[in-house]
Protein backbone atom coordinates (compact mmCIF):
# COMPACT_ATOMS: atom_id res chain seq x y z
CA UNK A 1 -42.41 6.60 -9.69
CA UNK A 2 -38.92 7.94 -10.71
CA UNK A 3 -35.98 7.28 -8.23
CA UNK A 4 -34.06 9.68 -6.56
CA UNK A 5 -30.95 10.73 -6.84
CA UNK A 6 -29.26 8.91 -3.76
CA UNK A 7 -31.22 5.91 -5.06
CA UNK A 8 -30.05 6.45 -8.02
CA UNK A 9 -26.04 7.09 -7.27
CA UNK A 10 -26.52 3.96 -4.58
CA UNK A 11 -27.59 1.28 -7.34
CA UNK A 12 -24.62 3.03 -9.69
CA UNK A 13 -21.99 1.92 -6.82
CA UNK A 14 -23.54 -1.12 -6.47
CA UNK A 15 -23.15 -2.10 -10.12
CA UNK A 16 -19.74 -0.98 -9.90
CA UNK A 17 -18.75 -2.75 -7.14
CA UNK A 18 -20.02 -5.72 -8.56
CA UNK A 19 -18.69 -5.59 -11.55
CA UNK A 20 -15.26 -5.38 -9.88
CA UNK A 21 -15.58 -7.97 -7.59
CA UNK A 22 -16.48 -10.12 -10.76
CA UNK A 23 -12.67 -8.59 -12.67
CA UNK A 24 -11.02 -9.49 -9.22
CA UNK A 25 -12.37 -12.95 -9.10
CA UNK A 26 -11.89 -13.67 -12.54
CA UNK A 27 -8.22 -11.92 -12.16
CA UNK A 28 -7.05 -14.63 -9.16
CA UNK A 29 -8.43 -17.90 -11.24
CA UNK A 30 -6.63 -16.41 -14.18
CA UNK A 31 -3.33 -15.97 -12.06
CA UNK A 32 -3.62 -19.46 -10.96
CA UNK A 33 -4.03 -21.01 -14.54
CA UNK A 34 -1.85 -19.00 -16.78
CA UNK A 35 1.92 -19.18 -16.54
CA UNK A 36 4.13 -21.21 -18.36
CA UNK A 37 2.32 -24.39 -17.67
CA UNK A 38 -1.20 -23.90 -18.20
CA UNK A 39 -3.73 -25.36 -15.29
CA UNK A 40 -7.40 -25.93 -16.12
CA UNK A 41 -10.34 -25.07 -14.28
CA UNK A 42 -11.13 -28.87 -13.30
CA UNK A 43 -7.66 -29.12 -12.19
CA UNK A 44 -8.01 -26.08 -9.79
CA UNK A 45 -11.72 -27.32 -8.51
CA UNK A 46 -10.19 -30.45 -7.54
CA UNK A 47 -7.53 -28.90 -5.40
CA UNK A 48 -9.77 -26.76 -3.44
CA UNK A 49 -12.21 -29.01 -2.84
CA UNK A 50 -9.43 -32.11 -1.84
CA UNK A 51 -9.65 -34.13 -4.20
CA UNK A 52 -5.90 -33.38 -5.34
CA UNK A 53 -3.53 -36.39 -6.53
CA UNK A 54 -0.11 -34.71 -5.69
CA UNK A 55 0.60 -34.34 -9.09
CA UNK A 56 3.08 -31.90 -10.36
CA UNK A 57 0.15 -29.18 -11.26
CA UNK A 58 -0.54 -29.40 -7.70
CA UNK A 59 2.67 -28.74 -6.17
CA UNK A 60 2.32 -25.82 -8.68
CA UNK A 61 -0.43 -24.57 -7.26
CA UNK A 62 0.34 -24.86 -3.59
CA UNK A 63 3.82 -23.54 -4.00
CA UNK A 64 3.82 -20.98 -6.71
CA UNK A 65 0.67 -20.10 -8.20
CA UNK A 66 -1.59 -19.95 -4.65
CA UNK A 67 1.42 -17.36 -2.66
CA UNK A 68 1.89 -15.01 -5.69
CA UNK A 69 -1.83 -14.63 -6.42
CA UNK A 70 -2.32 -14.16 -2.67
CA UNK A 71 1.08 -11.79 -2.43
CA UNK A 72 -0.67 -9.38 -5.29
CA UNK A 73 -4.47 -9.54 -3.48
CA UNK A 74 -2.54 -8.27 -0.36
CA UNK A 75 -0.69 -5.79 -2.13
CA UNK A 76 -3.04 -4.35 -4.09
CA UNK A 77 -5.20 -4.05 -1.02
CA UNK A 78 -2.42 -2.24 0.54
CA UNK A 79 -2.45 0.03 -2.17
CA UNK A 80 -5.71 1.09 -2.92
CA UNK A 81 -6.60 1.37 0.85
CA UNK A 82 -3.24 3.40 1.68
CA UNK A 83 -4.13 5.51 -1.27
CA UNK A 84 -7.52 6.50 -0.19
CA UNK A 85 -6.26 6.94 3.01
CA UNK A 86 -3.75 9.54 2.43
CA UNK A 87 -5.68 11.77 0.19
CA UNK A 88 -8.37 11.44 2.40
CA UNK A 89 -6.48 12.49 5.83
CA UNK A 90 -4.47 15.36 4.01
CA UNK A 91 -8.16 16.59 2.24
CA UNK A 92 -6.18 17.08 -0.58
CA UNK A 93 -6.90 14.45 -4.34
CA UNK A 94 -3.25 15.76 -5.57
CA UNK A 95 -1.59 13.64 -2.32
CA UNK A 96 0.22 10.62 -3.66
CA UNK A 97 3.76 8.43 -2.25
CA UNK A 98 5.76 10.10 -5.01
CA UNK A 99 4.68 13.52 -4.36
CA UNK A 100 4.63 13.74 -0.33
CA UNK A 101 7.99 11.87 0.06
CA UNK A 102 6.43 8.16 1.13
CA UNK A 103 8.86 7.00 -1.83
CA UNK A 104 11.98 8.71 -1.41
CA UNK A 105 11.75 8.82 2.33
CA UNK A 106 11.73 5.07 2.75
CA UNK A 107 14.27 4.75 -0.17
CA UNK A 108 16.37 6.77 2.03
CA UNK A 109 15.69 4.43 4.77
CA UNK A 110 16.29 1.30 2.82
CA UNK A 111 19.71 2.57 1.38
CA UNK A 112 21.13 3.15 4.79
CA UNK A 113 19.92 0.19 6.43
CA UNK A 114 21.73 -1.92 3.76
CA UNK A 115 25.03 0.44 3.93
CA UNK A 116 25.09 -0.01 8.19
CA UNK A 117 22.91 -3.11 9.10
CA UNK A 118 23.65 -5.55 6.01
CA UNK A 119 23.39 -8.51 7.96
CA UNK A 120 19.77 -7.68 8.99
CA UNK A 121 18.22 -7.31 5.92
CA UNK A 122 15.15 -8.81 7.28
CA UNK A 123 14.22 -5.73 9.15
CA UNK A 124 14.39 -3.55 5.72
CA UNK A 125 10.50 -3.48 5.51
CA UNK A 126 10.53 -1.70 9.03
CA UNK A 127 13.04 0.83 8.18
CA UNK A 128 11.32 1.67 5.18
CA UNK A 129 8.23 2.00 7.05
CA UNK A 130 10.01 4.70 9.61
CA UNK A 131 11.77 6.62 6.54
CA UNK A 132 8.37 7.03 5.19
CA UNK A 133 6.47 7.90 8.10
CA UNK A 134 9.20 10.40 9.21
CA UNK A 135 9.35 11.97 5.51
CA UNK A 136 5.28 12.29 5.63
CA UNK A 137 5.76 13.95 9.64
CA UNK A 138 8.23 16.60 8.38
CA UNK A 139 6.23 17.64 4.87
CA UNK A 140 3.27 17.89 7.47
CA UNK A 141 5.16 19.82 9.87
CA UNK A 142 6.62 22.71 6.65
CA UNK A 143 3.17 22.71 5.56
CA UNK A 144 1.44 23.81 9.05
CA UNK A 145 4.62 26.64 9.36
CA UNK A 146 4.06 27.88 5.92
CA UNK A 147 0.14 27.73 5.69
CA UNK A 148 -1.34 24.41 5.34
CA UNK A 149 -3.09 24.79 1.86
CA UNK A 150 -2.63 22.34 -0.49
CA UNK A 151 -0.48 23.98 -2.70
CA UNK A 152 1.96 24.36 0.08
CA UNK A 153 1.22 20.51 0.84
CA UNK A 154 2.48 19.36 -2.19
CA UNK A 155 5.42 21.90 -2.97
CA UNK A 156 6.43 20.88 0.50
CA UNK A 157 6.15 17.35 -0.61
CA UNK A 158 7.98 17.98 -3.95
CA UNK A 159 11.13 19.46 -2.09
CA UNK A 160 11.07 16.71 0.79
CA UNK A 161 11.23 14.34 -2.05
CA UNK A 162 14.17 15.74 -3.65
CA UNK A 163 16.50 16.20 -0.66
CA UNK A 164 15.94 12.36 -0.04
CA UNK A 165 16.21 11.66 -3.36
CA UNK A 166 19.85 13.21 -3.12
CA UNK A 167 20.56 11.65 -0.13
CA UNK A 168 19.61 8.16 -1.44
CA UNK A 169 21.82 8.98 -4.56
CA UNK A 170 24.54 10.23 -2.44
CA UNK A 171 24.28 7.04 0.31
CA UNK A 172 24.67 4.85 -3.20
CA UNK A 173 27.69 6.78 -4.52
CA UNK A 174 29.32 6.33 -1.32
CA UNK A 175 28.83 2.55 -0.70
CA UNK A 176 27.88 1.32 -4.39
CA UNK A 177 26.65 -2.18 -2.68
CA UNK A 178 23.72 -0.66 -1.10
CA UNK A 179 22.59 -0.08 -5.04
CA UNK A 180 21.80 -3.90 -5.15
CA UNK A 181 19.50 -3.04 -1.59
CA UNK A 182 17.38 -0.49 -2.88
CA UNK A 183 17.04 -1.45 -6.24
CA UNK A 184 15.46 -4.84 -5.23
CA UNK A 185 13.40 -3.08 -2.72
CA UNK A 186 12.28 -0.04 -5.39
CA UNK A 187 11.24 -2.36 -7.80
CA UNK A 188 9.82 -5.36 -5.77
CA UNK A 189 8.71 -7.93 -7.33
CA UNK A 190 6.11 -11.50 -6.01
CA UNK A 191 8.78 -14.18 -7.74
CA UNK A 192 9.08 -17.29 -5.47
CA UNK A 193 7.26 -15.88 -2.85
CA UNK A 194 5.69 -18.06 -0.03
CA UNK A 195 2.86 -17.97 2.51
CA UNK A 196 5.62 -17.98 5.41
CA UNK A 197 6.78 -14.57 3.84
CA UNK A 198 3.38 -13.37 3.35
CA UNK A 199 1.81 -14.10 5.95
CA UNK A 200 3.45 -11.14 8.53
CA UNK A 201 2.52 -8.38 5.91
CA UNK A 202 -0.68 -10.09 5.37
CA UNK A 203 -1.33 -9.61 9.13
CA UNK A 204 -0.14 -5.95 9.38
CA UNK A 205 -2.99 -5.17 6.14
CA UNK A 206 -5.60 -7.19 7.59
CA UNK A 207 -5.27 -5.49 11.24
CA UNK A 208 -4.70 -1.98 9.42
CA UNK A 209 -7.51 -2.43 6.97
CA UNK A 210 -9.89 -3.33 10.29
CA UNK A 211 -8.68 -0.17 12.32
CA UNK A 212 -9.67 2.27 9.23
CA UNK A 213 -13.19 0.32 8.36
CA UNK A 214 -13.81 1.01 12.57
CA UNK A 215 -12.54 4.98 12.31
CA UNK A 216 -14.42 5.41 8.77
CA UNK A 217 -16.80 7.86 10.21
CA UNK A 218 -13.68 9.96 11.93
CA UNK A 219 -11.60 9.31 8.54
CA UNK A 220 -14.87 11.04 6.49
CA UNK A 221 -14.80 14.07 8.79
CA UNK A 222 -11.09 14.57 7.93
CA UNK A 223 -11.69 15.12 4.25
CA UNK A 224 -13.12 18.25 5.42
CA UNK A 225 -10.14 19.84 6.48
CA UNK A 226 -8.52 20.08 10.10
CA UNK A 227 -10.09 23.63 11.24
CA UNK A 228 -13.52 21.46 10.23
CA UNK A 229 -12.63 18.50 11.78
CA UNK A 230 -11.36 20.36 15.31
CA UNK A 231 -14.59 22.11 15.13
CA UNK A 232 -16.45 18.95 15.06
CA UNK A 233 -14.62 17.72 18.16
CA UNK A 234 -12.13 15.49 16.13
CA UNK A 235 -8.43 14.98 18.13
CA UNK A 236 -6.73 15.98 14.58
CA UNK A 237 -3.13 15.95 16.02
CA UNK A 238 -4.00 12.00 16.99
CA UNK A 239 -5.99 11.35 14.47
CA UNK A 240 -4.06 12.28 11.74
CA UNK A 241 -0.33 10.19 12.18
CA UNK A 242 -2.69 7.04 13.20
CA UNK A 243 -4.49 7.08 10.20
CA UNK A 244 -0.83 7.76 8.03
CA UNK A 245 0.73 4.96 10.30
C-alpha cells in the first residue's frame, strides 16, 4: 500500500529533525572538548555523572566550557525562534533584523545609552530591546499608511534602517567613546561568559519560547495575512506587537 503524501512529508520532517538533533548534540560535546586544551569523552562522563576529582579539566568545564556552550544553545535558540517568528507575523519570507530595522534600531538605542547613561551599562540589553521594538512599530506603522504589501514592508524597512543607521553614525561622531559601546554590543561575542550572566537571558528565551509554542495555532493563522487573520476572529492589533515583543 503506497503512503500518502502527508505521510510521506511527516516521516521527511521527522528524519530531519532527527538528524539535527543528532548535529546539535554532537555540536555541544564537541564545544566542551575542543579548545585549546583538549577534554576527552571519559573525562566529560565523569563530570556529569559526579564522579569529578577537581582537577584542572574540571574547573574547565564548569567555568568555561559548560557557560559558553550553554550561552550559544540559548542564543541560537533565540535566533532561529525570533526568526521564524518575524517572518511569520509580517506573512512576508523577505522579513529579516537587517532589513526591518531590528539591527539599526537597537544600535541606535545602544549608542545613546552609552553616550547619556554610561554608568549603567548593565541595562544596555533593555535599551536595545526598546530601540528595536520601536524601529519594528514605526516600519509597521509606514507600511499600513502606504499599503501594507510586502514590497512596501521591506522598502519601509530599508529606509527605517538607514535613518538609524545615520543616527548611530552621527551619535558616534559626536561622542567617539560610545564607539567602544556599540561595537562590543554589534559584534557580541560568548568569551568568559558565566551562568550568573546567562541565566536572566536564559529566562527571558525560555518564558518567550513557552508563550509562542502556547499561541502556535494564532501565530499559523497570521502567516495568512491580517485581512485573513481579522476575518478569522484573530485580535491582529494585539496579536501582532506580542508576538514581535
Amino acid at each position: 500500500m503506497k503512503s500518502s503524501p502527508t505521510s510521506s512529508s511527516q516521516n521527511n520532517n521527522l528524519l530531519l529533525f532527527s538528524a539535527l538533533g543528532a548535529l546539535l548534540v554532537i555540536s555541544l560535546v564537541l564545544s566542551i572538548c575542543v579548545g585549546s586544551v583538549s577534554i576527552s569523552l571519559n573525562e566529560i562522563f565523569s563530570f556529569f555523572s559526579g564522579g569529578s576529582t577537581g582537577t584542572a579539566h574540571d574547573a574547565i568545564i564548569k567555568y568555561s566550557r559548560l557557560p559558553r556552550t550553554a550561552g550559544c544553545l540559548f542564543a541560537g535558540m533565540a535566533l532561529a525562534v525570533s526568526g521564524a517568528v518575524i517572518q511569520s507575523v509580517l506573512a512576508n519570507p523577505l522579513a529579516a533584523p537587517n532589513i526591518i530595522g531590528v539591527n539599526s534600531g537597537a544600535g541606535m538605542m545602544v549608542a545613546l545609552w552609552s553616550i547619556f547613561f554610561p554608568g549603567l551599562i548593565v541595562f544596555t540589553p533593555v535599551a536595545a530591546f526598546f530601540g528595536a521594538f520601536l524601529s519594528v512599530m514605526i516600519v509597521l506603522l509606514i507600511a499600513k499608511k502606504s499599503g501594507a504589501s510586502k514590497i512596501t514592508l521591506v522598502l519601509a524597512g530599508v529606509a527605517v534602517s538607514g535613518i538609524f543607521a545615520a543616527g548611530i553614525d552621527a551619535a558616534i561622531s559626536f561622542s567617539p567613546d560610545a564607539l567602544t559601546a556599540y561595537s562590543d554590543f554589534k559584534i557580541g561575542g560568548l568569551a568568559n561568559v558565566s551562568f550568573e550572566r546567562i541565566l536572566p537571558a536564559a529566562i527571558i528565551i525560555l518564558t518567550s519560547f513557552i508563550i509562542i509554542l502556547s499561541l502556535c495555532n494564532e501565530l499559523d493563522v497570521m502567516m495568512l495575512g491580517s485581512d485573513t487573520a481579522r476575518s478569522l476572529g484573530l485580535n491582529v492589533r494585539f496579536i501582532r506587537p506580542l508576538f514581535l515583543a
